[in-house]
Protein backbone atom coordinates (compact mmCIF):
# COMPACT_ATOMS: atom_id res chain seq x y z
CA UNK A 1 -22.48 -25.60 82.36
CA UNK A 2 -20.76 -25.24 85.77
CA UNK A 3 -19.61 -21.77 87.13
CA UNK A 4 -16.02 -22.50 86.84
CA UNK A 5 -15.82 -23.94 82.75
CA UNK A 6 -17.96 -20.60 82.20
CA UNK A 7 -15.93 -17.90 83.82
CA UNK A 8 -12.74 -19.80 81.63
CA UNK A 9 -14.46 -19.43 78.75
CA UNK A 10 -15.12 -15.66 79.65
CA UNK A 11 -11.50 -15.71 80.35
CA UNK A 12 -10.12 -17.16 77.00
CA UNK A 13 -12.71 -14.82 75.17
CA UNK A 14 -11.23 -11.71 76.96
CA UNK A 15 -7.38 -12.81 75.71
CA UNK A 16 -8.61 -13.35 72.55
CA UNK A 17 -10.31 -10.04 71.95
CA UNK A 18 -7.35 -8.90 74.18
CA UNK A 19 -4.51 -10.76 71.39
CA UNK A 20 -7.39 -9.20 68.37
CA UNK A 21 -6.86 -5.72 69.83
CA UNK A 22 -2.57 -5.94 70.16
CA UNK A 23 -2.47 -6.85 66.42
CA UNK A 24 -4.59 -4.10 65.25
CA UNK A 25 -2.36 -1.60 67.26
CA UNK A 26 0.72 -3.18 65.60
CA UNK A 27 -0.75 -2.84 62.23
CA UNK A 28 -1.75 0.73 62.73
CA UNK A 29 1.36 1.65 63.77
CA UNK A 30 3.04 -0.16 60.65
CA UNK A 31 0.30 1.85 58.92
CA UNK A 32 1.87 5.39 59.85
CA UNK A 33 4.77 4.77 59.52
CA UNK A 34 4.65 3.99 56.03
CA UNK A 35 2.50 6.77 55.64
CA UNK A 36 5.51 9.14 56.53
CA UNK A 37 6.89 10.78 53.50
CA UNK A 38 10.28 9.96 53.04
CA UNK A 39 12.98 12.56 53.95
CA UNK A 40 14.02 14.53 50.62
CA UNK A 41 17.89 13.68 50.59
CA UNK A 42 16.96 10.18 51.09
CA UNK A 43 16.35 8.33 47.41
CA UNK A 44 13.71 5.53 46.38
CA UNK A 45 13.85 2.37 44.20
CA UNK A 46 11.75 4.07 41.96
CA UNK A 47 11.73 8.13 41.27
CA UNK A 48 8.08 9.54 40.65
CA UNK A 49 9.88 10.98 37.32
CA UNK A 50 11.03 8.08 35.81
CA UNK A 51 6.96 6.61 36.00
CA UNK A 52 5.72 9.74 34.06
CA UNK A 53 8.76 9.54 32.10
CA UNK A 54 8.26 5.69 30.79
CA UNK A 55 4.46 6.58 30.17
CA UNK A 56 5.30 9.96 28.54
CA UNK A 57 7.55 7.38 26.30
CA UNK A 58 4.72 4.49 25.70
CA UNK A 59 2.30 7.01 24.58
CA UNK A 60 4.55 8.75 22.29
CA UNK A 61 5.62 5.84 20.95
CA UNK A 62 1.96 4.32 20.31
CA UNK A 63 1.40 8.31 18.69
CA UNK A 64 4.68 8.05 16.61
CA UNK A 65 3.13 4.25 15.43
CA UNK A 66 0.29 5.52 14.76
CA UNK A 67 0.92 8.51 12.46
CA UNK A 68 3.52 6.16 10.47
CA UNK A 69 0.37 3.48 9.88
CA UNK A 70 -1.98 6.18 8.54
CA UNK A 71 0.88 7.94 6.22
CA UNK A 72 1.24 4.11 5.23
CA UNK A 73 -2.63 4.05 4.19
CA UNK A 74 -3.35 7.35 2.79
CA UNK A 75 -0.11 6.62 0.28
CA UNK A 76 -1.15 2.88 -0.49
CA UNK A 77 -4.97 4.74 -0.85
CA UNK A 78 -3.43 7.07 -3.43
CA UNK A 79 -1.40 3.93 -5.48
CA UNK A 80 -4.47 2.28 -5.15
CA UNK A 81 -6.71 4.96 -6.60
CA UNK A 82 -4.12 5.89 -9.32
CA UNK A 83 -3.96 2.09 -10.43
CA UNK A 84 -7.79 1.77 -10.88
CA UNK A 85 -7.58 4.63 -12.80
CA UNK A 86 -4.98 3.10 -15.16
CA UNK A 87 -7.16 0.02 -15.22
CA UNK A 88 -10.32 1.94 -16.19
CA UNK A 89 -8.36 3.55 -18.66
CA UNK A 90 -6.59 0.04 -20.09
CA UNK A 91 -10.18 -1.21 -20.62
CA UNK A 92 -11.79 1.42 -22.31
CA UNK A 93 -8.99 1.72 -24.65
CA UNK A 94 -8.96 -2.24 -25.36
CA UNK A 95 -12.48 -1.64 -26.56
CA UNK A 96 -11.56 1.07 -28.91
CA UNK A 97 -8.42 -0.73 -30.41
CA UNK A 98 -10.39 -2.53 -33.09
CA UNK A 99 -11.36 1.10 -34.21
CA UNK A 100 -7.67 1.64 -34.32
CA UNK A 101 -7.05 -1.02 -36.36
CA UNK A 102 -9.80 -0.52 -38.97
CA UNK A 103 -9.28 3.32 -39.50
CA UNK A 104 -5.37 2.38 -40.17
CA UNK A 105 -6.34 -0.56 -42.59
CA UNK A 106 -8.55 2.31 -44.56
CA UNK A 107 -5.77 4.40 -44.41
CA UNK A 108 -3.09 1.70 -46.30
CA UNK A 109 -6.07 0.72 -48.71
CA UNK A 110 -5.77 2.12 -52.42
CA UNK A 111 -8.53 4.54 -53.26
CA UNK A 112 -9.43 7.43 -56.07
CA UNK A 113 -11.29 9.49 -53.54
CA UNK A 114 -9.30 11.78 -51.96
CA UNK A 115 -12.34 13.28 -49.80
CA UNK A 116 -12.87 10.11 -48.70
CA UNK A 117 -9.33 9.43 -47.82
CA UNK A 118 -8.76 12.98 -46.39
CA UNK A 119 -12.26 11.87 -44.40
CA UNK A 120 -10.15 8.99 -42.71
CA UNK A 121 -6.89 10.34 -41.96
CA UNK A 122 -9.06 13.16 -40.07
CA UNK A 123 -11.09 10.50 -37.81
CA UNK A 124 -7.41 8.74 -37.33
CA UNK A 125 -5.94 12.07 -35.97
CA UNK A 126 -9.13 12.89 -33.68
CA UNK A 127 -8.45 9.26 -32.04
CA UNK A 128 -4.84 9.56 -31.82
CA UNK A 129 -5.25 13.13 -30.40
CA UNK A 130 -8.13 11.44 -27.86
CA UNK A 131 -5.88 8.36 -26.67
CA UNK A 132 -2.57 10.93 -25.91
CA UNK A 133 -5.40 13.24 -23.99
CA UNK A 134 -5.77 9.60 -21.39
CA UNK A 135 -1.83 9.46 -21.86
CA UNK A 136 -2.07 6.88 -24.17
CA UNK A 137 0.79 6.44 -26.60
CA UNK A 138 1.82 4.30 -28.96
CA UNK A 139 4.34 1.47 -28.62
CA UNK A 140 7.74 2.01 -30.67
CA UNK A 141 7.67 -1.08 -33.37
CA UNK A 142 9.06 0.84 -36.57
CA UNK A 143 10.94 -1.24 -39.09
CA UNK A 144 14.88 -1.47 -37.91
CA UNK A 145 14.25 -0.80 -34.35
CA UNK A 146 15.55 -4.02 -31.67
CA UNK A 147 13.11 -5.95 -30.88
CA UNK A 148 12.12 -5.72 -26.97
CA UNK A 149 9.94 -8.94 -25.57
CA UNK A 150 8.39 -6.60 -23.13
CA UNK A 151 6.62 -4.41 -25.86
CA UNK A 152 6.58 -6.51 -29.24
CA UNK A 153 5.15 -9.83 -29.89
CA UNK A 154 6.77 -11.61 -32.33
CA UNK A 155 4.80 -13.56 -34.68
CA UNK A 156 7.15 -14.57 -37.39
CA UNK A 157 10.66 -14.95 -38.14
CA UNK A 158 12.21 -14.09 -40.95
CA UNK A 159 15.77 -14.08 -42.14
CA UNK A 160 17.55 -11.02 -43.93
CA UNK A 161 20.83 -10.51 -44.24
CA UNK A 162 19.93 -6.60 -45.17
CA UNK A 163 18.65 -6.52 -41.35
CA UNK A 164 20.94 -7.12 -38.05
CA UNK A 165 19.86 -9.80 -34.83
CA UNK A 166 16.54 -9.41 -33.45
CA UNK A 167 15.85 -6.55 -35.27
CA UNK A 168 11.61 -5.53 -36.38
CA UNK A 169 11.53 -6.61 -40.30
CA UNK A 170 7.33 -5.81 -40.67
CA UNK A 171 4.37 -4.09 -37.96
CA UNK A 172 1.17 -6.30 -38.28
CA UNK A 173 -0.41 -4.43 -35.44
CA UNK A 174 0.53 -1.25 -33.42
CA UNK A 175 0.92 -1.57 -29.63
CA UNK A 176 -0.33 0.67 -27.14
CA UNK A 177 0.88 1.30 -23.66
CA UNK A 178 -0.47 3.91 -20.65
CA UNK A 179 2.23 5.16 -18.46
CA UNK A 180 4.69 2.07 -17.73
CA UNK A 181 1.60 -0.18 -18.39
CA UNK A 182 1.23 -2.16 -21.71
CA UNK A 183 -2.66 -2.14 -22.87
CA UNK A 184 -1.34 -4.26 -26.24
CA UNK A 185 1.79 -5.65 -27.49
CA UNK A 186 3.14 -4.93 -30.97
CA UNK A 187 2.70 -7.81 -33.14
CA UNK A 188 5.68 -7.87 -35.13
CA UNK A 189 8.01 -10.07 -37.84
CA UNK A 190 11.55 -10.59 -36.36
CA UNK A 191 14.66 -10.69 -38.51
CA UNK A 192 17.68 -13.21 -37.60
């Protein structure tokens, strides 16, 4: 390369680094003057407050969310816990029904023992006193009372003029019920 093309390259170098070095100058002094801290009485787009404030607000928000979903879960846990209860209950009642049943058959049969009759209506009375200890009670299906689809089951139909409309004429079977939950529908003769 000749002298002259290499002192022009020496000389485009040197504007370039000289052009490099004007820019960063420019940019530092951009640099402090954002830096500065604006002059109190003069006011922002955005107040440092009103950040803290809407983040103070999000995370209460989130906190307020949060409480309402656990009171939510420990309620539906205590429904929950209640209704298996009342299931457990349902079942092991079902299974002692029959019992029911037989001990009030032996009660309406004719007999010439009275031990063995005073025997019976004692067991009867231990299980009706055990069922009302689980909050167990019987179903209302007494002759003359209106019949009510969501505790009898009617079986028959008979008419009597002696009776009114949809009135209980005969109880084949007593019906049980826990609460507001029906374990076994009264079966039941219907008048009219």
């Amino acid at each position: 390369m000749s002298k002259k093309k290499q002192a022009e390259a020496a000389e485009a170098e040197y504007k370039t680094e000289e052009q490099a070095a004007d820019t960063a100058a420019d940019q530092t002094a951009e640099d402090t003057t954002a830096a500065q801290p604006e002059p109190v009485g003069q006011a922002s787009d955005v107040q440092p407050g009103e950040d803290w404030k809407a983040k103070f607000d999000e995370l209460n928000d989130r906190y307020l969310r949060m409480a309402a979903e656990y009171d939510n879960f420990r309620k539906r846990s205590q429904r929950e816990r209640e209704q298996a209860y009342t299931d457990a209950v349902g079942r092991a009642v079902t299974a002692l029904l029959p019992t029911y049943d037989n001990l009030e058959r032996a009660l309406k049969a004719e007999t010439a023992d009275s031990e063995y009759k005073k025997g019976v209506e004692l067991t009867m009375n231990q299980l009706i006193e055990s069922l009302k200890g689980l909050n167990v009670t019987l179903i209302g299906a007494d002759v003359g009372t209106a019949f009510d689809p969501n505790f009898h089951n009617a079986v028959m139909h008979v008419e009597d003029v002696a009776l009114g409309e949809s009135v209980i004429a005969e109880v084949f079977q007593q019906g049980f019920q826990i609460g507001d939950k029906v374990i076994r529908h009264a079966m039941v003769k219907v008048a009219n």
